[in-house]
C-alpha atoms as a PDB file:
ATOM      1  CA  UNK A   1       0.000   0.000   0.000  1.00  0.00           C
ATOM      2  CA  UNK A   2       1.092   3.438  -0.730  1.00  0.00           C
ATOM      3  CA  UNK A   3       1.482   6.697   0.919  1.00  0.00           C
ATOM      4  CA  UNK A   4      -0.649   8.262  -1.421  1.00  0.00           C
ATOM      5  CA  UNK A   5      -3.116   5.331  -0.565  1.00  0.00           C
ATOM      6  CA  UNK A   6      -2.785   5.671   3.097  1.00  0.00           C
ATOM      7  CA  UNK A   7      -3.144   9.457   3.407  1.00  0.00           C
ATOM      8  CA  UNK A   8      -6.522   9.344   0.820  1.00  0.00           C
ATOM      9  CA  UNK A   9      -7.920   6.099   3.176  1.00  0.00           C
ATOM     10  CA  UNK A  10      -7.428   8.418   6.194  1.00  0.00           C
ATOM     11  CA  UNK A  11      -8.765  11.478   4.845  1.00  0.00           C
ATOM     12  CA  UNK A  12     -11.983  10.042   3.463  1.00  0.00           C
ATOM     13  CA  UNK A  13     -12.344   7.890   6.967  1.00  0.00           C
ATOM     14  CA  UNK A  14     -11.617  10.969   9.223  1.00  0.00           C
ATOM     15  CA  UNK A  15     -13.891  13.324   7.118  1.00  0.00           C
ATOM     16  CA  UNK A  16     -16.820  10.795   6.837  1.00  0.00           C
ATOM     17  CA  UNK A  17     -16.691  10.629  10.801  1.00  0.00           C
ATOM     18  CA  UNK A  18     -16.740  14.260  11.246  1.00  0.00           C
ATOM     19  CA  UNK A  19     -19.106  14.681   8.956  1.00  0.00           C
ATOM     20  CA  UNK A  20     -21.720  11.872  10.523  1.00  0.00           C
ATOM     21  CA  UNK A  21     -20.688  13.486  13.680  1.00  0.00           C
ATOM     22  CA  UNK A  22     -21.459  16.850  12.652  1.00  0.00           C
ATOM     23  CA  UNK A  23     -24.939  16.501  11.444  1.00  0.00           C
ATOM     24  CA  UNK A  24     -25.567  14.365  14.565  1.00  0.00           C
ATOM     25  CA  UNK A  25     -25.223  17.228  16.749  1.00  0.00           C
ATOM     26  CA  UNK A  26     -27.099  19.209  14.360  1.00  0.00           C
ATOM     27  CA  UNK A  27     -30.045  16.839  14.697  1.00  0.00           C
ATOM     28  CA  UNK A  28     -29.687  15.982  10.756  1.00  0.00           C
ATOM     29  CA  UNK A  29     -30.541  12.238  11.972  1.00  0.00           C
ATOM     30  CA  UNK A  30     -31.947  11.173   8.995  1.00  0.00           C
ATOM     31  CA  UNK A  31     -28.946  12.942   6.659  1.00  0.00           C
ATOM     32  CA  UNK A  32     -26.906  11.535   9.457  1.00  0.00           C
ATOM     33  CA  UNK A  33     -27.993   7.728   8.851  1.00  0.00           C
ATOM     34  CA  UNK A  34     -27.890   7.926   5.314  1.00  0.00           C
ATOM     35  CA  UNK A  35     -24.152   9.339   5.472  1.00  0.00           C
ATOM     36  CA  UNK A  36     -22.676   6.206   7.877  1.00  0.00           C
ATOM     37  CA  UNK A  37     -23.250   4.305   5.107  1.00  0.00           C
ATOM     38  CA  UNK A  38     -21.793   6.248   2.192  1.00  0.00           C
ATOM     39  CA  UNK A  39     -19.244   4.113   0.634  1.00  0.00           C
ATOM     40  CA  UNK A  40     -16.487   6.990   1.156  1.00  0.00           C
ATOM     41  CA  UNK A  41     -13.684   3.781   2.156  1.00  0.00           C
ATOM     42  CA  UNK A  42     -14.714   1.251  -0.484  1.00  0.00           C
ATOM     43  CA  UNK A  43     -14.904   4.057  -3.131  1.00  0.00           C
ATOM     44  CA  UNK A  44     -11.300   4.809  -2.354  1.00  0.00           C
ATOM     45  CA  UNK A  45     -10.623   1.129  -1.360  1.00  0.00           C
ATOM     46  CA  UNK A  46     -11.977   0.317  -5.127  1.00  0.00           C
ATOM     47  CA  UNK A  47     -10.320   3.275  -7.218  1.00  0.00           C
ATOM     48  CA  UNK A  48      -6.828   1.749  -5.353  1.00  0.00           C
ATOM     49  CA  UNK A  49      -7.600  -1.790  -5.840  1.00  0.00           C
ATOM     50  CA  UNK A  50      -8.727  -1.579  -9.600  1.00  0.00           C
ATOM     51  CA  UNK A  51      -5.090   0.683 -10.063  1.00  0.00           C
ATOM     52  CA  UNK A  52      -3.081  -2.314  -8.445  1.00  0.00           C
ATOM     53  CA  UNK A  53      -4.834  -5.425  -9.716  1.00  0.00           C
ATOM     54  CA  UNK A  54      -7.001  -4.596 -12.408  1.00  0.00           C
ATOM     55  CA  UNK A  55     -10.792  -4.421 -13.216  1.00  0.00           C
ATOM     56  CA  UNK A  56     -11.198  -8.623 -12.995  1.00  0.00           C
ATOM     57  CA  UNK A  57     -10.018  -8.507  -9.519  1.00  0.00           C
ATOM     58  CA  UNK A  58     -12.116  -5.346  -8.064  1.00  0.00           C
ATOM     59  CA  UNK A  59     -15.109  -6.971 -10.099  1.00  0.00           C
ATOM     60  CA  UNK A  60     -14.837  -9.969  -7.812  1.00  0.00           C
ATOM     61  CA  UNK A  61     -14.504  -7.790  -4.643  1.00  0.00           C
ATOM     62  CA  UNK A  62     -17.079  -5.989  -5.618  1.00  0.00           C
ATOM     63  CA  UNK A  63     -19.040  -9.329  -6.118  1.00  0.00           C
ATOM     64  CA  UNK A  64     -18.404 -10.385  -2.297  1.00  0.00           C
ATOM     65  CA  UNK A  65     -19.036  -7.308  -1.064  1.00  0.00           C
ATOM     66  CA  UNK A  66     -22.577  -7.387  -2.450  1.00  0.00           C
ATOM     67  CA  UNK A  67     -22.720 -11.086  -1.163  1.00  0.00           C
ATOM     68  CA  UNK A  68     -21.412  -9.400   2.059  1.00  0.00           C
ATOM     69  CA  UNK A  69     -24.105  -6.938   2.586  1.00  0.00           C
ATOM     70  CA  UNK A  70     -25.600  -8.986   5.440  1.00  0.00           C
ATOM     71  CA  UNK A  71     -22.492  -8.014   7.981  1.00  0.00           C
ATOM     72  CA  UNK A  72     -23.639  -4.858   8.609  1.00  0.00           C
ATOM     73  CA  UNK A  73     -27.431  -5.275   8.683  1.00  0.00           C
ATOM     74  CA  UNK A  74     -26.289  -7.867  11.437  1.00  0.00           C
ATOM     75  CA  UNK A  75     -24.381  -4.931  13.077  1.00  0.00           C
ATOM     76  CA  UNK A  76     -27.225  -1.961  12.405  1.00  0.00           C
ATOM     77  CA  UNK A  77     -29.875  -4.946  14.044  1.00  0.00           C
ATOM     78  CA  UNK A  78     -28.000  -5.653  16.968  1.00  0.00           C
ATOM     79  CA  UNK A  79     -26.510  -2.327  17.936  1.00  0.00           C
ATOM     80  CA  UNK A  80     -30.512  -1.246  17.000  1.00  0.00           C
ATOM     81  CA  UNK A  81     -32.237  -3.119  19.822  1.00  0.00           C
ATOM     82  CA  UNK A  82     -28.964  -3.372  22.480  1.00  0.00           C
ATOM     83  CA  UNK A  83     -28.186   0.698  22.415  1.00  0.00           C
ATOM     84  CA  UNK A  84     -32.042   0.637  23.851  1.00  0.00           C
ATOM     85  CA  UNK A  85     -30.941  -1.385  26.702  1.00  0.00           C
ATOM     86  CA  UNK A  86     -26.910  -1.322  27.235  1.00  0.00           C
ATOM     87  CA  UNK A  87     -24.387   1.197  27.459  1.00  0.00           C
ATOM     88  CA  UNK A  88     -23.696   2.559  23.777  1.00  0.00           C
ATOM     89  CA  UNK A  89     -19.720   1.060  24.439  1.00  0.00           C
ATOM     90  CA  UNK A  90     -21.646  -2.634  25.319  1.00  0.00           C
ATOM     91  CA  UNK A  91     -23.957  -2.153  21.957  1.00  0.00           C
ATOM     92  CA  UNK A  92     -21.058  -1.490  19.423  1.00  0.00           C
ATOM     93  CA  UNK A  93     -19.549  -4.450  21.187  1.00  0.00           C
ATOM     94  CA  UNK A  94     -22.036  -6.856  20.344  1.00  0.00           C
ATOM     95  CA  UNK A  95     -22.903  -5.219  17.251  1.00  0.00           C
ATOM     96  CA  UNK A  96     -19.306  -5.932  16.079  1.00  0.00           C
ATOM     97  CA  UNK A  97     -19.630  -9.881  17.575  1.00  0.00           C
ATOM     98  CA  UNK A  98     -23.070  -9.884  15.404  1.00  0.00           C
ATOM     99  CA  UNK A  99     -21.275  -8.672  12.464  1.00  0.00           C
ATOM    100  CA  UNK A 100     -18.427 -11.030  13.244  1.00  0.00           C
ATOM    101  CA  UNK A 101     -20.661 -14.032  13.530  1.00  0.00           C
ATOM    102  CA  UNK A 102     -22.572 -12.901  10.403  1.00  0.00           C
ATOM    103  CA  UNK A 103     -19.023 -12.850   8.297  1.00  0.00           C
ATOM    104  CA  UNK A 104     -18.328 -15.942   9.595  1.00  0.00           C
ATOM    105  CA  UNK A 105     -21.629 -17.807   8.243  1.00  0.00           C
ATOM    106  CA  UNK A 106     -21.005 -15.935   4.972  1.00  0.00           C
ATOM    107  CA  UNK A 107     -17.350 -17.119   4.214  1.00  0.00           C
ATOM    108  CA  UNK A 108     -18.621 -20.794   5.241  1.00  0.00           C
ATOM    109  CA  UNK A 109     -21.643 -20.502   2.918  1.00  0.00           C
ATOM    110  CA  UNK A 110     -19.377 -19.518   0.557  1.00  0.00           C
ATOM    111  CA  UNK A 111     -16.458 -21.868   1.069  1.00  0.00           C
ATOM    112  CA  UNK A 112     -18.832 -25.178   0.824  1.00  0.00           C
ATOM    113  CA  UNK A 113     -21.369 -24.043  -1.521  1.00  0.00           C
ATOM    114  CA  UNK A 114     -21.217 -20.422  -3.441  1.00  0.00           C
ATOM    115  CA  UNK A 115     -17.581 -20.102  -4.093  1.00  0.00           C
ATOM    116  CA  UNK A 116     -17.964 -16.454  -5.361  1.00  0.00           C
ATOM    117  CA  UNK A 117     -14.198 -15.756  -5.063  1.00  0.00           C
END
């Protein structure tokens, strides 16, 4: 990975979370939402990956990813229905075991019968 890379990743990370935190504050909830998911690291994660290893291998990332798209549903659930009852810190935990578990299933799903990648 290059600097170049590095310093773009970090950029678009740090500026996504000040953003989301921003309009947070600003009770923008809804604009807020939408923005956590906004693809700012996979959009730089892609533009990088397609440089280094061409359009055939960012195709198939992009492929699992869209397989993928359970993970963080598993997370949004989770975190969802524990931040109602837990400490935020104890939600994000178990939002990140949900999303954990839910990766797991999906690479075993697709090691013994998908094989997307």
């Amino acid at each position: 990975m290059s600097m170049q890379e590095i310093l773009l990743r970090f950029i678009a990370g740090g500026t996504a979370v000040v953003l989301i935190s921003a309009l947070g504050r600003l009770k923008y909830e809804l604009i807020s939402g939408l923005f956590v998911l906004f693809p700012a690291v996979t959009l730089v994660s892609f533009y990088f990956l397609g440089q280094s290893a061409g359009s055939e291998t960012v195709g198939k990332v992009a492929l699992f990813s869209i397989y993928a798209v359970p993970t963080p549903i598993a997370f949004l659930l989770a975190f969802y229905f524990l931040q109602q009852r837990l400490p935020v810190t104890w939600a994000l935990f178990w939002g990140v075991l949900a999303w954990l578990v839910a990766a797991l299933v999906l690479v075993v799903l697709n090691t013994k019968f998908f094989h997307i990648t």
